[in-house]
N, C-alpha and C. Protein backbone atom coordinates (compact mmCIF):
# COMPACT_ATOMS: atom_id res chain seq x y z
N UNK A 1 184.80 116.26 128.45
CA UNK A 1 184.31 116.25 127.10
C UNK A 1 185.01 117.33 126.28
N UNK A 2 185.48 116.95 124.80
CA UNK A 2 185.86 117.85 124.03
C UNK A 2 185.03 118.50 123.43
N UNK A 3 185.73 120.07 123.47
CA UNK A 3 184.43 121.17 122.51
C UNK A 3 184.24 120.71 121.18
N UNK A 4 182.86 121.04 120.90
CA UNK A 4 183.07 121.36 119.05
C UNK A 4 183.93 121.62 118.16
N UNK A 5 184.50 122.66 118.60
CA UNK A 5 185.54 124.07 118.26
C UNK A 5 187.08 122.61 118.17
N UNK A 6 187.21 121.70 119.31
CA UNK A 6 188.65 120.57 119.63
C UNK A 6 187.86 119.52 118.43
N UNK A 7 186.94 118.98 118.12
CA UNK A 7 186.30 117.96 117.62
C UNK A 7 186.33 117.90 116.08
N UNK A 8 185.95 119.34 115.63
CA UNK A 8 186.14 119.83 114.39
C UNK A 8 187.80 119.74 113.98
N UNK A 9 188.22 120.69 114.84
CA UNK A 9 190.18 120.60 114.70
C UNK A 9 189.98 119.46 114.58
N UNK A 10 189.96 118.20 114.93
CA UNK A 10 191.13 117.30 114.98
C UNK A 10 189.85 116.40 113.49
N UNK A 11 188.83 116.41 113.15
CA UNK A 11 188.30 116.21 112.19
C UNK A 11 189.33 116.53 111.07
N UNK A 12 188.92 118.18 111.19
CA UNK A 12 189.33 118.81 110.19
C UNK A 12 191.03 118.47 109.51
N UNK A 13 191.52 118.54 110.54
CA UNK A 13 193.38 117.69 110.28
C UNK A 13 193.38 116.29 109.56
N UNK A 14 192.07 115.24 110.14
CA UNK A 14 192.43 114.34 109.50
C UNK A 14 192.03 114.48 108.12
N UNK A 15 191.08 115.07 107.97
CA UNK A 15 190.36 115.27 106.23
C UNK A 15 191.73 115.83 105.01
N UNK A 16 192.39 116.94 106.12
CA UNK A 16 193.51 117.24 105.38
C UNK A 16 194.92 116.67 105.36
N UNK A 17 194.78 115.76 105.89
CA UNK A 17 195.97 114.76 105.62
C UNK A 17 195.56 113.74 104.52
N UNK A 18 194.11 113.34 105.00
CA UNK A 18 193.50 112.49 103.98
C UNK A 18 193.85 112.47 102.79
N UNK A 19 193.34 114.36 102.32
CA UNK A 19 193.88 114.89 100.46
C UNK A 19 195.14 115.15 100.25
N UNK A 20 195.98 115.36 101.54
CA UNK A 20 197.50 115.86 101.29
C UNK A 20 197.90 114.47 100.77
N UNK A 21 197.32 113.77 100.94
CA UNK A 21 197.63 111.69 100.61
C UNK A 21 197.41 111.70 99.26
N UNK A 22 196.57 112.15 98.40
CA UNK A 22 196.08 112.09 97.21
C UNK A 22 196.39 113.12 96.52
N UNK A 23 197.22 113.88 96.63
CA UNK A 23 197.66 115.14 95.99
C UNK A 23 197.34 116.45 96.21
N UNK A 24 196.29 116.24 96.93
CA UNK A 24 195.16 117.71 97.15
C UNK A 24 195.35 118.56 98.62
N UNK A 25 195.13 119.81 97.81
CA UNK A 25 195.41 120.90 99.20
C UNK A 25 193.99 121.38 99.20
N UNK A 26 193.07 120.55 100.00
CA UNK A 26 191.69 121.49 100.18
C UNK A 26 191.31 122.46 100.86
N UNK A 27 190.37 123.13 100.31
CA UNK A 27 190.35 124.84 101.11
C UNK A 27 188.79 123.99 102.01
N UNK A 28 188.97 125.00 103.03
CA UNK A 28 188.17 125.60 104.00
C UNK A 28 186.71 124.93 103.84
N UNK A 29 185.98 125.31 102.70
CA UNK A 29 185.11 125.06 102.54
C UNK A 29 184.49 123.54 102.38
N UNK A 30 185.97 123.01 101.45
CA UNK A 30 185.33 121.40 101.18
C UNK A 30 186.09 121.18 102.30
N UNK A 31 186.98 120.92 103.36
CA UNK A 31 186.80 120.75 104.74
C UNK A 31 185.95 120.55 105.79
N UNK A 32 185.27 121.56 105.50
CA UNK A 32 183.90 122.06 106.78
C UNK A 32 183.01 121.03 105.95
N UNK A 33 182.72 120.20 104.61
CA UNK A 33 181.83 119.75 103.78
C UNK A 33 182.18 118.33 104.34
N UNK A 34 183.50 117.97 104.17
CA UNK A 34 183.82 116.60 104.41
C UNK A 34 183.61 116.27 105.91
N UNK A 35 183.70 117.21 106.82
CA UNK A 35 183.50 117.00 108.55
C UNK A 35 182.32 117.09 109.13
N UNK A 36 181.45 117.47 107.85
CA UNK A 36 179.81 117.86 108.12
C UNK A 36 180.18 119.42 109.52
N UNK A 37 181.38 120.08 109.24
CA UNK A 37 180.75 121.42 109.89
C UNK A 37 180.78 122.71 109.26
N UNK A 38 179.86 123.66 110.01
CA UNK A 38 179.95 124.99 109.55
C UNK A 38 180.90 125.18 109.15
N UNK A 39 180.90 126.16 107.41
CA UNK A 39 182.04 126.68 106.70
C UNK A 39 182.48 127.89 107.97
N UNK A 40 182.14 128.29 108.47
CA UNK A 40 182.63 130.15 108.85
C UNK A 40 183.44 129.43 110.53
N UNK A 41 182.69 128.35 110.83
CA UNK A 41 183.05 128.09 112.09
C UNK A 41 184.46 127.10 111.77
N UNK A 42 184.73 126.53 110.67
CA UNK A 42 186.13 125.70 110.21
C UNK A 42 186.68 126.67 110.03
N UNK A 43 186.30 127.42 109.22
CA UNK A 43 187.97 128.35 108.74
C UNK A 43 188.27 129.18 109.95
N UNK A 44 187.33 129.65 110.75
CA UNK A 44 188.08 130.24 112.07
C UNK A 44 189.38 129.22 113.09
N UNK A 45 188.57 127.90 113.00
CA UNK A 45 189.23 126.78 113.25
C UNK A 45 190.63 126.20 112.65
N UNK A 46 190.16 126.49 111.35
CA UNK A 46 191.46 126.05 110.70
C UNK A 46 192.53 127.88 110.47
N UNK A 47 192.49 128.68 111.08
CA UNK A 47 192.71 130.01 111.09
C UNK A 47 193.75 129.27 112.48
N UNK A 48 193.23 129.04 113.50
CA UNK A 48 194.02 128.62 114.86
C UNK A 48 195.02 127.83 114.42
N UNK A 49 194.51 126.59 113.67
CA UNK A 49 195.86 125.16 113.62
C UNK A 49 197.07 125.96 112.84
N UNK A 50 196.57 127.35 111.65
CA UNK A 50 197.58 127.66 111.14
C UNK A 50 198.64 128.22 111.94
N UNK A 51 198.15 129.36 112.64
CA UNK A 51 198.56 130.53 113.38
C UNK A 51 199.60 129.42 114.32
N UNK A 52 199.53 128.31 114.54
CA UNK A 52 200.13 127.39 115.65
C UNK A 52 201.06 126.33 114.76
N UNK A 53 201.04 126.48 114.00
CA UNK A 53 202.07 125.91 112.39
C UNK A 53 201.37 124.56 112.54
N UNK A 54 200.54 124.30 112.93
CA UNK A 54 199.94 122.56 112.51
C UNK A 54 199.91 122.24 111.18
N UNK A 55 199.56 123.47 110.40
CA UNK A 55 199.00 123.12 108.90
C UNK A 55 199.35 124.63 108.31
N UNK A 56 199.55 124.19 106.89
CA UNK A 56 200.18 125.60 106.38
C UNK A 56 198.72 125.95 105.46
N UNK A 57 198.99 127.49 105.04
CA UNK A 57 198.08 127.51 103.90
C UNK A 57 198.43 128.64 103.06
N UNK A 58 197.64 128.32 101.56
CA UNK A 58 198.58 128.77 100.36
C UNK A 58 197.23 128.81 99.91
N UNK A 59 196.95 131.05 98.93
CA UNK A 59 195.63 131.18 98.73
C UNK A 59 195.91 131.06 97.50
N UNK A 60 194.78 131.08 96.72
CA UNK A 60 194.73 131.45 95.16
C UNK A 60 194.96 130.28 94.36
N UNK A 61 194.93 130.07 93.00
CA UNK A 61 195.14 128.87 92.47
C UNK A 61 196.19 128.14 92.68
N UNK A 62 196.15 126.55 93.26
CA UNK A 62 196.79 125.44 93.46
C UNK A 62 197.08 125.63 94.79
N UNK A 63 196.20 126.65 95.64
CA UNK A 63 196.86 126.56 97.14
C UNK A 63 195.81 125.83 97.88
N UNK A 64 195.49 126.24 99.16
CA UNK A 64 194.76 125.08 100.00
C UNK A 64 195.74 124.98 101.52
N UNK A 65 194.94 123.68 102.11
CA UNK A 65 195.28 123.76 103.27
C UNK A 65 196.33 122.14 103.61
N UNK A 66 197.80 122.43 103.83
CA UNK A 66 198.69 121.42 104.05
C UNK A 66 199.23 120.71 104.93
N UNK A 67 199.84 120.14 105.39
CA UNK A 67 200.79 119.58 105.94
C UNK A 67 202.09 120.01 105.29
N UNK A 68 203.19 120.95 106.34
CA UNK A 68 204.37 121.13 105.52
C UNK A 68 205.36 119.78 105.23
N UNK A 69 205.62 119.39 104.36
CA UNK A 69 206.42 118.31 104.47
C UNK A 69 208.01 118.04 104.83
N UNK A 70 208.03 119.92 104.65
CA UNK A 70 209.53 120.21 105.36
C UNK A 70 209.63 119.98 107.15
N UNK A 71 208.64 120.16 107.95
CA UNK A 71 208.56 119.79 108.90
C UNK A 71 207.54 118.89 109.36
N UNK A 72 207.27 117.41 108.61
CA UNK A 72 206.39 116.67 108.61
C UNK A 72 206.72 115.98 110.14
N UNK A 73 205.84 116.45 110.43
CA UNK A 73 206.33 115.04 111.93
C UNK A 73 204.99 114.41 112.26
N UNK A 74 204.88 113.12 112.43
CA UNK A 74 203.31 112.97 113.29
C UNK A 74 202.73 113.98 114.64
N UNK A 75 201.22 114.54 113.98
CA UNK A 75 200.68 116.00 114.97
C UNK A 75 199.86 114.70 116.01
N UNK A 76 200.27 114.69 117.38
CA UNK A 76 199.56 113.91 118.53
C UNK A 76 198.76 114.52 118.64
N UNK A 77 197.46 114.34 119.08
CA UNK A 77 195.87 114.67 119.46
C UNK A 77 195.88 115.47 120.98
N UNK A 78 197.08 115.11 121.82
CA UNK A 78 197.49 116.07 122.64
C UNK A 78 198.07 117.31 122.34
N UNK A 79 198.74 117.02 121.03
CA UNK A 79 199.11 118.77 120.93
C UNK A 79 197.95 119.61 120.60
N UNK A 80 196.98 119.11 119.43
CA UNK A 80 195.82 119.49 118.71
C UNK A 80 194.94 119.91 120.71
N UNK A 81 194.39 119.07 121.36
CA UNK A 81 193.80 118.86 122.22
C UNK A 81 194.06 120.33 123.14
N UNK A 82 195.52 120.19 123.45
CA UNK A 82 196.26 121.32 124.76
C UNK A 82 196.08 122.72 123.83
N UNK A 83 196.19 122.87 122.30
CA UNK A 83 195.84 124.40 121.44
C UNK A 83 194.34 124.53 121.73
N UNK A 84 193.74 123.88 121.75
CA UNK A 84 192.09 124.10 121.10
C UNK A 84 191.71 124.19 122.84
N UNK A 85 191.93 123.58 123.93
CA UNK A 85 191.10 123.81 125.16
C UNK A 85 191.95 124.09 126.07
N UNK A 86 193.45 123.98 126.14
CA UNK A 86 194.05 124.62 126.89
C UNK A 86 194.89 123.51 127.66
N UNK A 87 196.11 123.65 128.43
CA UNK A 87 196.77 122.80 128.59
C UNK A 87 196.17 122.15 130.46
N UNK A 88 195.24 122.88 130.82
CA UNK A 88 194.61 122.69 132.08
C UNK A 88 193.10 121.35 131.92
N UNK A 89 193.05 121.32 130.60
CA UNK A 89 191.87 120.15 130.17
C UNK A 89 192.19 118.88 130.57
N UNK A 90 193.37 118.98 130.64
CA UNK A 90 194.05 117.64 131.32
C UNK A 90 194.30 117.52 132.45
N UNK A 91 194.19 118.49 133.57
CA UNK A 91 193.89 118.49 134.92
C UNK A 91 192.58 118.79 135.64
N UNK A 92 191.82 119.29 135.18
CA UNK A 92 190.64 119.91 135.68
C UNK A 92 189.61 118.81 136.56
N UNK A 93 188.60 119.06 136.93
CA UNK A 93 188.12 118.26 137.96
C UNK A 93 186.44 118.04 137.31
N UNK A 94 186.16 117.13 137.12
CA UNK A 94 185.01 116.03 136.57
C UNK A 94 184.13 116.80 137.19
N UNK A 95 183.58 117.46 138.48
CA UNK A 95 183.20 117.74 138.83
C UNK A 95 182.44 119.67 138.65
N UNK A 96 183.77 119.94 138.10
CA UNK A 96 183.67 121.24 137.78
C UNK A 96 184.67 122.26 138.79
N UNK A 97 185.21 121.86 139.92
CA UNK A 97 185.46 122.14 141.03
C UNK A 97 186.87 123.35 140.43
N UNK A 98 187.22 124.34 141.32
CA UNK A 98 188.19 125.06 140.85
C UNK A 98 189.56 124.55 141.48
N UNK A 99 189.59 123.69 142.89
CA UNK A 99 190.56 123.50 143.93
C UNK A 99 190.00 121.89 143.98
N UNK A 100 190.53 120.83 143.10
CA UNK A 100 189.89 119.38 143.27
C UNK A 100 191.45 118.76 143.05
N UNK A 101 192.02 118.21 144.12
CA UNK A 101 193.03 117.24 144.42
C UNK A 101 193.05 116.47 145.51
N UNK A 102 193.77 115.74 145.37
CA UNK A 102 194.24 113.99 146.49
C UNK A 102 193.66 114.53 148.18
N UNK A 103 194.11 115.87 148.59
CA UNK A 103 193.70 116.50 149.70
C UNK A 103 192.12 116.81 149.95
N UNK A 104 191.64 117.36 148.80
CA UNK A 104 190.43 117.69 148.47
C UNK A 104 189.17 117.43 147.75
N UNK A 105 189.37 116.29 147.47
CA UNK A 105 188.83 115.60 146.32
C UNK A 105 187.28 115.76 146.24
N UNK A 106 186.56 115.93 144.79
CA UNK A 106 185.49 115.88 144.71
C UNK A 106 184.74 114.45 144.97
N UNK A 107 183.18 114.25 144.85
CA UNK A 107 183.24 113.09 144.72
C UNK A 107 183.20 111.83 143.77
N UNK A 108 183.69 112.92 142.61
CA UNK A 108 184.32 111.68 141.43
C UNK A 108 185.63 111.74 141.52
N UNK A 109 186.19 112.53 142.12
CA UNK A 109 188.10 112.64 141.89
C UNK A 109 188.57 111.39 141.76
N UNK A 110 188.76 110.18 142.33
CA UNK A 110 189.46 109.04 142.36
C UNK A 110 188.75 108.60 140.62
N UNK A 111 187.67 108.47 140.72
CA UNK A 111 187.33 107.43 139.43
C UNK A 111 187.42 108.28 138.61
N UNK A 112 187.18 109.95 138.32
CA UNK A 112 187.32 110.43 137.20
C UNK A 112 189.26 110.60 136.75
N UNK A 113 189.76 110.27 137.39
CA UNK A 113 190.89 111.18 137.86
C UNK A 113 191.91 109.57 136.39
N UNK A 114 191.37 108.61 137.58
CA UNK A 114 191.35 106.97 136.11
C UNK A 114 191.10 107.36 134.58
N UNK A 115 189.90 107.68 134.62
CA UNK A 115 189.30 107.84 132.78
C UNK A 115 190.09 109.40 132.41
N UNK A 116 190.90 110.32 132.93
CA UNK A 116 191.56 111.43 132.79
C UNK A 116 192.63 110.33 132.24
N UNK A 117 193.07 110.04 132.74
CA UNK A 117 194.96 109.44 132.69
C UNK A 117 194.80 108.70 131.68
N UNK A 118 193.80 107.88 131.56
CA UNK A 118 193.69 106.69 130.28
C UNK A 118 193.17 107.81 128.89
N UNK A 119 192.59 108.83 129.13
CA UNK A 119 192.29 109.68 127.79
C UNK A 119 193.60 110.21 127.75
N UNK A 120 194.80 110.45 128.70
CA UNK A 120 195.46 111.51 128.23
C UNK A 120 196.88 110.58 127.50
N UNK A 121 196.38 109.13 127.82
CA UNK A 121 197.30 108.35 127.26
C UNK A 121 197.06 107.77 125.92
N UNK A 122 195.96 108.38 126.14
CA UNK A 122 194.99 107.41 124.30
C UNK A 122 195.53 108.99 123.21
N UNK A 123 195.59 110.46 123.61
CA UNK A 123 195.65 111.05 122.85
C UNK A 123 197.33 111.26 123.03
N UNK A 124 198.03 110.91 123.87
CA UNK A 124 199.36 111.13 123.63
C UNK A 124 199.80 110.26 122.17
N UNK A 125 199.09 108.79 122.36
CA UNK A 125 199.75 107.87 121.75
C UNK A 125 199.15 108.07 120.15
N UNK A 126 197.69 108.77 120.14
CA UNK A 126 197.38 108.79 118.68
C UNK A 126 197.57 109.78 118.13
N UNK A 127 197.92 109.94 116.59
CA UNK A 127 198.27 110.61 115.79
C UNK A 127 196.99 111.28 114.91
N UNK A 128 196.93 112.46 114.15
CA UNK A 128 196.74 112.72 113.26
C UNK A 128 196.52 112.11 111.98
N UNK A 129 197.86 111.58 111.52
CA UNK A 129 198.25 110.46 110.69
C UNK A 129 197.65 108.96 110.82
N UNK A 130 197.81 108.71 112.32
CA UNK A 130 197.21 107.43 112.57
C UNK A 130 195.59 107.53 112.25
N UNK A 131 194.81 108.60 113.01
CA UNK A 131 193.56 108.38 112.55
C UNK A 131 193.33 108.21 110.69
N UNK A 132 193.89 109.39 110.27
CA UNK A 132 193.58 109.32 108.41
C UNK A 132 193.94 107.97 108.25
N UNK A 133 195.04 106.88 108.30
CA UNK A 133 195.40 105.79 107.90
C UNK A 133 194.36 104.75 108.48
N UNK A 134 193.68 104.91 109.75
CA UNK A 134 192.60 104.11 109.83
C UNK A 134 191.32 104.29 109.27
N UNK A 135 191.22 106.15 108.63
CA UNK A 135 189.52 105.45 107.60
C UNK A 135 190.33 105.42 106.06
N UNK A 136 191.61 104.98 105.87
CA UNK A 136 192.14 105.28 104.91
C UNK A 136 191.90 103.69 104.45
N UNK A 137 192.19 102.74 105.26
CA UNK A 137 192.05 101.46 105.38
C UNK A 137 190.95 101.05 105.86
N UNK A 138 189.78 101.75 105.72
CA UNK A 138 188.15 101.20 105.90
C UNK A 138 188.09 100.69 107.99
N UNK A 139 189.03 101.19 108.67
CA UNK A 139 188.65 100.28 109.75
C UNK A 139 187.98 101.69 110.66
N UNK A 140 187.68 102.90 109.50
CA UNK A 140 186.47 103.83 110.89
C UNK A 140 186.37 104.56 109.41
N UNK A 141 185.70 105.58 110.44
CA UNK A 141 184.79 106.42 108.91
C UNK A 141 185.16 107.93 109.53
N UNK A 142 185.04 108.86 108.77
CA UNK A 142 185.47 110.13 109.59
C UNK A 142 183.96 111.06 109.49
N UNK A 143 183.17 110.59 108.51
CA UNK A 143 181.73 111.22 108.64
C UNK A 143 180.85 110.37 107.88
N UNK A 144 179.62 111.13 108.24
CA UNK A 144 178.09 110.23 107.70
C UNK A 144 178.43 109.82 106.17
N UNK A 145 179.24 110.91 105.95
CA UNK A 145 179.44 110.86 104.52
C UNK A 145 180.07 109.60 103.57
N UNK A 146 181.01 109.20 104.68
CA UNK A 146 182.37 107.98 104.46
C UNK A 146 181.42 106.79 104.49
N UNK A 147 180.21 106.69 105.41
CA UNK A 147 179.07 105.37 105.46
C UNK A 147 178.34 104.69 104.04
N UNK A 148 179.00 103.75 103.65
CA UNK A 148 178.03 103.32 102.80
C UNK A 148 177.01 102.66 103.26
N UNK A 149 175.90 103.05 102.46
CA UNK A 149 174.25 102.75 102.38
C UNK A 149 174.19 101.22 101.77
C-alpha cells in the first residue's frame, strides 16, 4: 500500500499539470484544496517533488507550481513512487518480513510477489500526464470535488 505522503504526490502532480494545461501555475494551497489534503502537509510534499526537479516553483506574483517545459518529459508514477517510499517498495515482502525470497519465502511470497510485478508494471507504464488527460476527458475524477451531484 501507498503512503498518504506517495498518494498526495502523485494527486498533487496531476492537479498541477491539470492548470499547467490551462495556463495556471497553482500555489500550494489551492493544490492541497483541489486533492482534498492538508495545506502544511502538501507543501512539505510538494517541497520534496521540487527538491527532486519533478516540478519547478516560482514565488510572488505570477509564480506557482510547474512543470518545466524546458525539460518536459512524461513523470512515470515509478519515479514519483521510488522518491516518496523508496526504491525498496518494490521489493519488500507482503508479509512484512526483512529476509523474504524464492529460498525463504513468506506465506504470501508467491501470490504477493504476482500483484508486486503487475503494480510495478501498471506504474512503470502510467504517466503523470496520462492520469491528468484521463480526468481531463471525464473518464476518472481526481477528487470528491470533480463528482457531479
Amino acid at each position: 500500500m501507498l503512503t498518504k505522503a506517495t498518494e498526495y504526490a502523485i494527486r498533487g502532480l496531476v492537479a498541477i499539470e491539470m492548470n499547467n494545461n490551462n495556463g495556471i501555475r497553482p500555489g500550494f494551497k489551492q493544490i492541497a484544496r483541489e486533492v482534498e489534503a492538508p495545506e502544511q502537509y502538501m507543501a512539505k510534499i510538494l517541497q520534496t517533488l521540487t527538491k527532486h526537479q519533478f516540478i519547478s516553483s516560482v514565488r510572488g506574483r505570477g509564480g506557482g507550481l510547474f512543470f518545466d517545459s524546458k525539460k518536459k518529459q512524461d513523470l512515470t508514477l515509478y519515479e514519483v513512487v521510488t522518491i516518496m517510499e523508496g526504491v525498496g517498495f518494490f521489493t519488500k515482502c507482503g508479509f512484512g518480513f526483512n529476509h523474504c525470497d524464492a529460498n525463504n519465502p513468506c506465506p504470501l511470497h508467491n501470490e504477493f510477489q504476482n500483484i508486486r510485478d503487475a503494480f510495478t508494471d501498471l506504474v512503470k507504464r502510467e504517466t503523470i500526464q496520462s492520469l491528468a488527460r484521463k480526468v481531463e476527458n471525464g473518464e476518472a475524477v481526481l477528487s470528491r470535488l470533480n463528482i457531479q451531484n
